[in-house]
Protein backbone atom coordinates (compact mmCIF):
# COMPACT_ATOMS: atom_id res chain seq x y z
CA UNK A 1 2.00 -14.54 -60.19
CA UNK A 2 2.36 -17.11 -57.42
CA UNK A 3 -0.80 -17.79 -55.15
CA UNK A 4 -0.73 -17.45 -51.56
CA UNK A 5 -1.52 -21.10 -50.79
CA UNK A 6 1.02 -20.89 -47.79
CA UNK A 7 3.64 -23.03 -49.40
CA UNK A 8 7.22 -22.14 -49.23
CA UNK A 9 7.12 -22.68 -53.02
CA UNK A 10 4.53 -19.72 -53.51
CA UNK A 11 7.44 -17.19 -51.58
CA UNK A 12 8.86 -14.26 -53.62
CA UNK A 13 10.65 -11.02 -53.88
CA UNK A 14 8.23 -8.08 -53.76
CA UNK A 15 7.39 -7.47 -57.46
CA UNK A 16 7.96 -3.90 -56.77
CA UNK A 17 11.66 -4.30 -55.70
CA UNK A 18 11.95 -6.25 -59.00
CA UNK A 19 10.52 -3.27 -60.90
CA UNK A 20 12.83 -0.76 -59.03
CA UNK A 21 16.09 -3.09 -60.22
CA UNK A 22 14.48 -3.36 -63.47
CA UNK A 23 14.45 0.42 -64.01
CA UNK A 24 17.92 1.46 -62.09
CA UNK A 25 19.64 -1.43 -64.66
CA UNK A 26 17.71 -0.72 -67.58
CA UNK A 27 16.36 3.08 -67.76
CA UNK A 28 15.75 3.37 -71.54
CA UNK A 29 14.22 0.03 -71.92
CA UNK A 30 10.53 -0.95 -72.12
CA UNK A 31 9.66 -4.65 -70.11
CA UNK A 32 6.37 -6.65 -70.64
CA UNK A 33 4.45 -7.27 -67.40
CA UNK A 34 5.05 -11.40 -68.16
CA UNK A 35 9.18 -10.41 -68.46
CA UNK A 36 8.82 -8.97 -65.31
CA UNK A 37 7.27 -11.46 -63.57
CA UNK A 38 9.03 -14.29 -65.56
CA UNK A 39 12.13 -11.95 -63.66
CA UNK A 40 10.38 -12.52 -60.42
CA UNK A 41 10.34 -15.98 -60.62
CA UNK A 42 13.94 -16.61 -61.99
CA UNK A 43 15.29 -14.07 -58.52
CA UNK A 44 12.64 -16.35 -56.41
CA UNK A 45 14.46 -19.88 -57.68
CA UNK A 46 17.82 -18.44 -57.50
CA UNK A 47 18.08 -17.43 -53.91
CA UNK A 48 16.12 -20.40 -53.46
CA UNK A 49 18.68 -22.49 -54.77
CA UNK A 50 21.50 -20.70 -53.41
CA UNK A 51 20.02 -20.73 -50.13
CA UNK A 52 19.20 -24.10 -49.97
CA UNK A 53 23.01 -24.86 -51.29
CA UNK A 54 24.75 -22.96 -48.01
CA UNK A 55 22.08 -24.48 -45.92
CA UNK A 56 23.63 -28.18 -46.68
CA UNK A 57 27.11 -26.77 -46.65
CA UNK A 58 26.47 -24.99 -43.08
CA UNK A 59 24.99 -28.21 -42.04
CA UNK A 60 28.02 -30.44 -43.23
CA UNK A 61 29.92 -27.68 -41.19
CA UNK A 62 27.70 -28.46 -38.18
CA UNK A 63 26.94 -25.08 -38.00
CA UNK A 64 23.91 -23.73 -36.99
CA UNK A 65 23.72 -20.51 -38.54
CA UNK A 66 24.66 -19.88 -42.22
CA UNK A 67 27.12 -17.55 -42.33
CA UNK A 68 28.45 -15.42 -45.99
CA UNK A 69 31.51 -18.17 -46.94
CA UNK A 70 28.41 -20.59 -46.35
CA UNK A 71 27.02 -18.61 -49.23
CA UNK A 72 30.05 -18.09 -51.79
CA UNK A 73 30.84 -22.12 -51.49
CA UNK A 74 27.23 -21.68 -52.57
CA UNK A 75 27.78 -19.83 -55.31
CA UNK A 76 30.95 -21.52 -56.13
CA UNK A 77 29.95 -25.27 -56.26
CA UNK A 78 26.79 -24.69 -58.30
CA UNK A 79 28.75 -23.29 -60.90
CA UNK A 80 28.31 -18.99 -60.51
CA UNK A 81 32.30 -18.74 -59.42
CA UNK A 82 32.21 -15.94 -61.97
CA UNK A 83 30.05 -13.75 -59.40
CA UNK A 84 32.30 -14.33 -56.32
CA UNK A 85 34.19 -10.98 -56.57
CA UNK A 86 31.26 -9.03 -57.06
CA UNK A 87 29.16 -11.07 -54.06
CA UNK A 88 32.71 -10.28 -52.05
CA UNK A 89 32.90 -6.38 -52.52
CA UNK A 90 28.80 -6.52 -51.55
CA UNK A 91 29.40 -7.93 -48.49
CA UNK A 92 32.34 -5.30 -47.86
CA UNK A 93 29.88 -2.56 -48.48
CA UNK A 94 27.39 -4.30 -46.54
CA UNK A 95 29.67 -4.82 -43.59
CA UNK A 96 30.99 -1.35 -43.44
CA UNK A 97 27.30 -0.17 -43.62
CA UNK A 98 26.39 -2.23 -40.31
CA UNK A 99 29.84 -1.01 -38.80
CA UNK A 100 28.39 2.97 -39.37
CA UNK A 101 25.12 2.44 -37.89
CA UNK A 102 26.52 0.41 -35.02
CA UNK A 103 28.60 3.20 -34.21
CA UNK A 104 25.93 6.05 -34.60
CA UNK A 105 24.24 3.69 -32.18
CA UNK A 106 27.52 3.94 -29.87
CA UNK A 107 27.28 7.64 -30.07
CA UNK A 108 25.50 8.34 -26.30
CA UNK A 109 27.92 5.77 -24.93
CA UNK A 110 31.04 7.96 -26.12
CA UNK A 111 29.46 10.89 -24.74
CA UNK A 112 31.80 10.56 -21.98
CA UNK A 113 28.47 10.92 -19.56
CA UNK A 114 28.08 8.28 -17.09
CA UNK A 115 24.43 6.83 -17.11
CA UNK A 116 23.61 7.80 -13.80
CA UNK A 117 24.37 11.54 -14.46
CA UNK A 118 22.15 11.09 -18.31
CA UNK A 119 19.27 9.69 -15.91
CA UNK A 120 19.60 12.73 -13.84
CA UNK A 121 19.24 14.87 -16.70
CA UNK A 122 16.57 13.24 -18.15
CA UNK A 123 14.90 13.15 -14.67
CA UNK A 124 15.08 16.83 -14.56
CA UNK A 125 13.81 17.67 -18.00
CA UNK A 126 10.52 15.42 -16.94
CA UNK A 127 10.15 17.37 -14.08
CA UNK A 128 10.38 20.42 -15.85
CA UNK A 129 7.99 19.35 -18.43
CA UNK A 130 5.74 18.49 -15.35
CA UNK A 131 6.11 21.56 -13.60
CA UNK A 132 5.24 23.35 -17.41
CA UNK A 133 2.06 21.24 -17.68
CA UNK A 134 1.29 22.33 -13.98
CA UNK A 135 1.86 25.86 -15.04
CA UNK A 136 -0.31 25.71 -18.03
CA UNK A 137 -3.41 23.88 -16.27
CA UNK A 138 -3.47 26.65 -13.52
CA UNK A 139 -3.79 29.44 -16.03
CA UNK A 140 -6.22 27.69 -17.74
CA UNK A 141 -7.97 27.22 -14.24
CA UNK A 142 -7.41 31.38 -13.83
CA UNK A 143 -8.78 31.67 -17.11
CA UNK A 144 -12.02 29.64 -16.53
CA UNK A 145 -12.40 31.05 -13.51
CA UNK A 146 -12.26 34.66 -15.23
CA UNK A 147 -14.87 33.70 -17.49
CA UNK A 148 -17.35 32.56 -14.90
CA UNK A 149 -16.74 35.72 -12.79
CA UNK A 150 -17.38 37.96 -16.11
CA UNK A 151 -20.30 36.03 -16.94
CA UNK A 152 -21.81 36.50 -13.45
CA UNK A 153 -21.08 39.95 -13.60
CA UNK A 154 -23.23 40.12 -17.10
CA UNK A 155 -25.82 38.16 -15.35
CA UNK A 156 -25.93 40.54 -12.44
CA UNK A 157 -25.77 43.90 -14.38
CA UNK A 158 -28.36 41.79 -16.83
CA UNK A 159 -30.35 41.31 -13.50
CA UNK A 160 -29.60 44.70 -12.16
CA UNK A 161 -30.73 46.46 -15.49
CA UNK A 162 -34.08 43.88 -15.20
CA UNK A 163 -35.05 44.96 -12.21
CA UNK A 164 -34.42 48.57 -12.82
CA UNK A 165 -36.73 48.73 -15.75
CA UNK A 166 -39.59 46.81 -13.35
CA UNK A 167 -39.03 49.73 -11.00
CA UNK A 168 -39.40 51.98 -13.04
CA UNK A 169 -42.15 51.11 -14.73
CA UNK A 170 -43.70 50.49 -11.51
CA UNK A 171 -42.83 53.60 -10.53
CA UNK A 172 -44.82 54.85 -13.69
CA UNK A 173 -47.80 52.66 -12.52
CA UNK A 174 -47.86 54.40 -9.75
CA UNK A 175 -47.95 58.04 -10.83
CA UNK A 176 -50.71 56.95 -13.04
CA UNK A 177 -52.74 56.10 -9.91
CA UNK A 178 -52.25 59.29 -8.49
């Protein structure tokens, strides 16, 4: 496994990712821990290479920014022509995925609301979740305030019922002077 010294040499794919492509490709089929990491290390020079090959060919471009033909002269010029179909119909996919969640994205502009009215409406709905947690901490204030006055009454009827008893029984002292 490659250390973390920090180098750009030591970078690789996630060794789980490689396990996960492992398994999908190759259900039935055992791999040694050094196979898979031998795996690692062959997906960690290849994109390396690859990546380094579009980088000059962007640059000869004077480009900035390597873009996917960047990547299939790649492919092509170091000799892996044979995957350029396959790297093509990825990208497809790839592209129509981006083009789904870019319009899922779209969605609350095509809502045919103009912003000012959505603001509105979300104005409101804080307000009434304001006015809802102003509702709830008065009846909790109602509620405390119940509980003190019941526990004062106890108190008082606890005092009441004292003091009866102490009259009583002075009462009794009394009669027992008499």
């Amino acid at each position: 496994m490659a250390s973390s010294s920090g180098n750009d040499d030591d970078l690789t794919i996630p060794r789980a990712a490689i396990n996960k492509m492992i398994k999908e490709t190759l259900p039935n089929v055992r791999v040694a821990n050094d196979a898979r990491e031998l795996v690692v290390n062959c997906c960690t020079e290849f994109i390396h290479l690859i990546s380094s090959e579009a980088n000059e060919i962007c640059n000869k471009s004077e480009k900035k920014t390597i873009s996917p033909e960047h990547v299939i002269q790649a492919l092509e010029s170091l000799g892996f022509g044979s995957y350029i179909s396959e790297v093509k119909e990825v990208l497809q996919e790839c592209k129509t995925v981006a083009l789904k969640r870019r319009k899922a994205s779209s969605r609350l502009e095509n809502l045919g609301i103009p912003e000012e009215e959505l603001l509105r409406q979300q104005q409101e709905l804080f307000a009434k979740g304001l006015a809802r947690q102003q509702q709830a901490e008065l009846a909790q204030q109602e509620w405390l305030q119940m509980q003190q006055a019941a526990q004062q009454a106890q108190l008082a009827a606890a005092s009441a019922s004292a003091s009866n008893q102490a009259g009583s029984s002075q009462d009794e002292d009394d009669d027992d002077d008499i």
